[in-house]
Protein backbone atom coordinates (compact mmCIF):
# COMPACT_ATOMS: atom_id res chain seq x y z
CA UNK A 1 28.49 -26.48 171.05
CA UNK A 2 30.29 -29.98 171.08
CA UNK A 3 33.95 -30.76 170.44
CA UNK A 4 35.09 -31.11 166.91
CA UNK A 5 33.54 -31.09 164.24
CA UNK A 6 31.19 -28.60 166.03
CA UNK A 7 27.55 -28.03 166.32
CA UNK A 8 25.41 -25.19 166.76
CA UNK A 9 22.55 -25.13 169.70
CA UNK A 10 20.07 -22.39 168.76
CA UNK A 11 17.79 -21.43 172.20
CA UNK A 12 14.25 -19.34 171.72
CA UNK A 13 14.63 -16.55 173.84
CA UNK A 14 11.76 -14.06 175.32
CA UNK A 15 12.75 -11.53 177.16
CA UNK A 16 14.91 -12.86 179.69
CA UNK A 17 13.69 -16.16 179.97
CA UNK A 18 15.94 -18.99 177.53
CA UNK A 19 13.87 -21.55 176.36
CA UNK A 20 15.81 -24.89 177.45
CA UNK A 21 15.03 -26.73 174.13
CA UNK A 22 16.96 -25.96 171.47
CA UNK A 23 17.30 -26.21 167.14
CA UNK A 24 20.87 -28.38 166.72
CA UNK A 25 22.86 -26.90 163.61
CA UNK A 26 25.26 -29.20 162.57
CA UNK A 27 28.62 -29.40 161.21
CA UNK A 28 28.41 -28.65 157.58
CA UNK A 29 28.81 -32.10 155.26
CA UNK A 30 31.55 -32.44 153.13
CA UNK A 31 32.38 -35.10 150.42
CA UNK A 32 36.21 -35.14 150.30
CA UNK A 33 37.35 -36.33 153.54
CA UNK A 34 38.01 -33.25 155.54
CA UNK A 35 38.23 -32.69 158.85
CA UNK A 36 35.73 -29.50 160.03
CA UNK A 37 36.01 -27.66 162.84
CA UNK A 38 32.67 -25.39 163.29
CA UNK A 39 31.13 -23.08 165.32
CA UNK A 40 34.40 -21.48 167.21
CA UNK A 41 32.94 -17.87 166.36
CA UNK A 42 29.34 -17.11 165.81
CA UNK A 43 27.09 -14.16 165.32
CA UNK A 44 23.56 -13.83 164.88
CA UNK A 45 20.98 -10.70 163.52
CA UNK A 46 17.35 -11.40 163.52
CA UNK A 47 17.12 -14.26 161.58
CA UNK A 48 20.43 -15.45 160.01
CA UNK A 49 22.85 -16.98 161.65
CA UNK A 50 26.86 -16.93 160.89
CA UNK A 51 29.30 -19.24 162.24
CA UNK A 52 32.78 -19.70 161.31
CA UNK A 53 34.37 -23.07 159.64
CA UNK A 54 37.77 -24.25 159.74
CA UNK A 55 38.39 -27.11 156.82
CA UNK A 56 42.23 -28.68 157.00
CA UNK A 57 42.72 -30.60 153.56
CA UNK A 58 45.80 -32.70 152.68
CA UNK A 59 49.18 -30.93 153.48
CA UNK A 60 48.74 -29.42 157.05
CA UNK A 61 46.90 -27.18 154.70
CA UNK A 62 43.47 -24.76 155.85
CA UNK A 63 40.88 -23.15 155.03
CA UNK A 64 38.89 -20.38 157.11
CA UNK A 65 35.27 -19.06 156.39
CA UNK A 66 32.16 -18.59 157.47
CA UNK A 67 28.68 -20.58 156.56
CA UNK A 68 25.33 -18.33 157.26
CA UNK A 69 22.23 -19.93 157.76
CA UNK A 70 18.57 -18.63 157.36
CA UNK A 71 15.03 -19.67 159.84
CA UNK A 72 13.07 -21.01 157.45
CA UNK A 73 9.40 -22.27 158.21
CA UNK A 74 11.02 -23.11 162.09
CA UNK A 75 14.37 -24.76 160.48
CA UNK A 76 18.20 -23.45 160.47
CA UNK A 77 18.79 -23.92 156.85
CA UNK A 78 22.82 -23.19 155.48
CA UNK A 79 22.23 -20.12 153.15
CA UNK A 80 24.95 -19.07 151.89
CA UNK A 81 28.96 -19.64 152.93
CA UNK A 82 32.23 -17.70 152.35
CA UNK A 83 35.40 -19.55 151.99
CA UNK A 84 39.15 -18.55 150.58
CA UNK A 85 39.52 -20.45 147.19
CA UNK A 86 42.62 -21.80 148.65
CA UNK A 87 43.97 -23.56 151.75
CA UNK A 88 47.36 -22.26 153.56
CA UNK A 89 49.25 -23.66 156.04
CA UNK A 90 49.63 -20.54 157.98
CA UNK A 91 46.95 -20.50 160.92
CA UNK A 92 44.16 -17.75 160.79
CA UNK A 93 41.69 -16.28 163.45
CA UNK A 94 38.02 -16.12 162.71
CA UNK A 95 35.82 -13.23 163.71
CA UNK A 96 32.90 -12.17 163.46
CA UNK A 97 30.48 -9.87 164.65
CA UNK A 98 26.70 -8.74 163.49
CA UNK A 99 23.82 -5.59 163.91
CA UNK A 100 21.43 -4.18 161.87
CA UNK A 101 21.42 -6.77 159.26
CA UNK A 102 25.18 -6.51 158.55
CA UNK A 103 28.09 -9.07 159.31
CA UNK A 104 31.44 -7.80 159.74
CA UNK A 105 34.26 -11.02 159.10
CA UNK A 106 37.71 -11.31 159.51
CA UNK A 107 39.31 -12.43 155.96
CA UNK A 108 42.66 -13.55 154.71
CA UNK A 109 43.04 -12.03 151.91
CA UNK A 110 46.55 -13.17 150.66
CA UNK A 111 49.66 -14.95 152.27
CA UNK A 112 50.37 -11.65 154.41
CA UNK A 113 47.10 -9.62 154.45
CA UNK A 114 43.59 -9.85 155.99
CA UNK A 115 40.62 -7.41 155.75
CA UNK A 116 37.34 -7.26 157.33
CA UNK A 117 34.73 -7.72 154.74
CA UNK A 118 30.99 -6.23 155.39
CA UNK A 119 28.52 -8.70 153.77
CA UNK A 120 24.59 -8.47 154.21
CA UNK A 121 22.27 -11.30 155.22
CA UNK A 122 21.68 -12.02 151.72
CA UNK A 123 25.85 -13.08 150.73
CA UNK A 124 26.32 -9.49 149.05
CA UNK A 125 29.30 -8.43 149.87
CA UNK A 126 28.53 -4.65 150.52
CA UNK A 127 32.27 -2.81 151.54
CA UNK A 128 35.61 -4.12 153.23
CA UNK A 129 38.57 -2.52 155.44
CA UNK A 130 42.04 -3.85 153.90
CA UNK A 131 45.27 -3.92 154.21
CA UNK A 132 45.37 -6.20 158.08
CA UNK A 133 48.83 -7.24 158.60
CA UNK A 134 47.24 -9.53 161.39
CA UNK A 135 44.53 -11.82 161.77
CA UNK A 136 41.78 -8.96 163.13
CA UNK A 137 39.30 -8.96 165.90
CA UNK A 138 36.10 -7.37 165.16
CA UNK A 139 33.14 -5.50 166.94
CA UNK A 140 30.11 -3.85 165.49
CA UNK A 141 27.06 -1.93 166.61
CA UNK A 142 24.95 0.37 164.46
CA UNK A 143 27.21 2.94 162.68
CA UNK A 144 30.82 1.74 164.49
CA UNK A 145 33.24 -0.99 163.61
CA UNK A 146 35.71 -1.49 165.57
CA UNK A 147 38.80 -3.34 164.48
CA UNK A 148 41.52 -4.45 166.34
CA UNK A 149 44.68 -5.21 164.31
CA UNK A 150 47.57 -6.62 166.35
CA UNK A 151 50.87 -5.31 164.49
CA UNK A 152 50.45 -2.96 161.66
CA UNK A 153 48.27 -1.87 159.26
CA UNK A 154 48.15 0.82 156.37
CA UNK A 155 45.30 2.76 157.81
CA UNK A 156 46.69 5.98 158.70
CA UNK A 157 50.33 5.11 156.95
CA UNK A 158 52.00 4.04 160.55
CA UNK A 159 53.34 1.31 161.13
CA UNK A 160 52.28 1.20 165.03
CA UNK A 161 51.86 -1.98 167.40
CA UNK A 162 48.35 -3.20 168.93
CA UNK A 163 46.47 -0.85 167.94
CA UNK A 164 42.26 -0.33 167.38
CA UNK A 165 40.99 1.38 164.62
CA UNK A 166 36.94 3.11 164.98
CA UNK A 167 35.55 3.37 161.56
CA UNK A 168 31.98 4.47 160.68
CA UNK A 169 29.80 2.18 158.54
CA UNK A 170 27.00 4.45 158.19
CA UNK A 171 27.67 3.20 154.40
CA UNK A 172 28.46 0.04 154.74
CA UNK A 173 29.55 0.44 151.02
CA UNK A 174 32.32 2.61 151.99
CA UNK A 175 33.78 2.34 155.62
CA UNK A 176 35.53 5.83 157.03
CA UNK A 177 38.36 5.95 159.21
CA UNK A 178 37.58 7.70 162.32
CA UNK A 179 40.37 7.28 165.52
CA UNK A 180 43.20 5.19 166.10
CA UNK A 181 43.10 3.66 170.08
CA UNK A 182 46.44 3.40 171.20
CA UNK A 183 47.44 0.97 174.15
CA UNK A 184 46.84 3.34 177.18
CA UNK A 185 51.07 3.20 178.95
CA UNK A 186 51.21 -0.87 179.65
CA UNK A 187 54.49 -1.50 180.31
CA UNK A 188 56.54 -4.63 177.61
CA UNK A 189 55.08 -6.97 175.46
CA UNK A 190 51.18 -5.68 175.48
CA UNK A 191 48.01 -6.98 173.61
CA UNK A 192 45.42 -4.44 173.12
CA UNK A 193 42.36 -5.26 171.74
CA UNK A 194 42.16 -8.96 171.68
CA UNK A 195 38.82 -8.45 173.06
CA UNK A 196 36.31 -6.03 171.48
CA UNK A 197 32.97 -4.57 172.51
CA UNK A 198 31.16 -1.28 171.15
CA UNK A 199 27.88 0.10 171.78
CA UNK A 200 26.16 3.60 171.11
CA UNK A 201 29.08 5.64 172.60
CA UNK A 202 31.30 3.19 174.25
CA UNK A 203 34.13 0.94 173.41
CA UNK A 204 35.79 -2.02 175.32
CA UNK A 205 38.62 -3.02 174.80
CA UNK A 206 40.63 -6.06 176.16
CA UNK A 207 43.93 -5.98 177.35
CA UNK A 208 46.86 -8.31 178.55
CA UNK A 209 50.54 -7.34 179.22
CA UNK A 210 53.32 -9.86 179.98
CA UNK A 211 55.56 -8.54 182.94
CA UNK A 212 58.52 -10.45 184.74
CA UNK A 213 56.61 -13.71 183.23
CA UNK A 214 53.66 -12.89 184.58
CA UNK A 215 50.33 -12.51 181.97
CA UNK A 216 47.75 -9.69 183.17
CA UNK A 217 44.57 -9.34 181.74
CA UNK A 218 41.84 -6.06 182.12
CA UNK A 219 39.70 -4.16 180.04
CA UNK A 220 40.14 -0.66 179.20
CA UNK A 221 36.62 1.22 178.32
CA UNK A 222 36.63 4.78 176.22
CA UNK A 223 33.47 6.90 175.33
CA UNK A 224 32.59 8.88 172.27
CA UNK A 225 33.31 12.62 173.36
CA UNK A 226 32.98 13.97 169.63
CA UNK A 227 31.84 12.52 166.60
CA UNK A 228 35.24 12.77 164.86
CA UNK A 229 37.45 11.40 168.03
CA UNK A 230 37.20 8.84 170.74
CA UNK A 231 38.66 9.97 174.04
């Protein structure tokens, strides 16, 4: 990936061995002067590709999305996109994770809300978690998504700090709240979950507290005990 605008390198892989050529995607072209940034965030499931595209238009003014692109006869070609209909001048945090055909990204939704929208490899949005009071981080594997939002959210009614939400996307129509994941006891001005992982059973979760001016960073790692709780 190069500096801005961005560009995509896409290695064959078999097995362990990385092929050392590489497809280049590039920066998506646009007619009206804009500067792009692309390719900060990317996820990729068989064979579609998403990456995520920052636009700023006139005004200090953004846009955030996410272009998807198909392998086609041996080429990358763009398939589909999804973009906000309108730019803000408040910054936003792409995200974006992928499995089992499904893409799981990080939306604003209006001047003080995201949600993490589920789409399929076709641009069908299928199902969405709302009501993110902070740009969210997002992991995904098989029936989990994991969502990490930073402040609040309306999930289980709280109003609680850092936490990570488990839901199950068995339908991906119709996410369900599992568990909450609270910060495990860090001491001040904590940020839990600005990392994510999940497999099968396990979550990871990054961490980073600030204490006497001095950042620390770890990751904190839970397993599935029961399929209604994470422990």
């Amino acid at each position: 990936m190069s500096s801005n605008p961005g560009e995509l390198h896409v290695h064959n892989r078999t097995g362990t061995t990385i092929s050392s050529t590489f497809a280049v995607i590039a920066a998506p072209s646009l007619t009206d002067g804009s500067a792009v940034f692309f390719g900060a965030q990317v996820a990729i499931d068989n064979g579609t590709i998403g990456a995520s595209l920052q636009v700023s238009t006139t005004g200090y003014k953004k846009k955030y999305g996410y272009v998807f692109y198909k392998l086609v006869e041996g080429d990358w070609v763009e398939s589909f996109s999804v973009m906000p209909s309108e730019a803000t001048t408040v910054g936003d945090n792409c995200a974006i994770a992928a499995s089992n055909g499904v893409f799981a990204l990080s939306l604003r939704v209006s001047s003080s809300l995201w949600q993490v929208s589920l789409y399929n490899s076709t641009g069908a949005e299928l199902g969405a978690v709302p009501g993110l009071y902070d740009a969210p981080v997002v992991a995904l594997s098989g029936t989990w998504l994991v969502v990490s939002d930073r402040h609040q959210s309306s999930w289980s009614g709280a109003v609680v700090s850092d936490r990570v939400a488990v839901f199950d996307v068995s339908d991906s129509t119709s996410p369900t709240y599992m568990s909450t994941l609270a910060a495990p006891g860090f001491p001040n001005d904590s940020w839990f979950g600005f990392e994510l992982a999940v497999t099968s059973n396990t979550i990871a979760v990054g961490a980073q507290y600030y204490w006497d001016e001095v950042y620390r960073s770890g990751c904190h790692c839970l397993r599935l005990s029961t399929r209604r709780g994470v422990g």
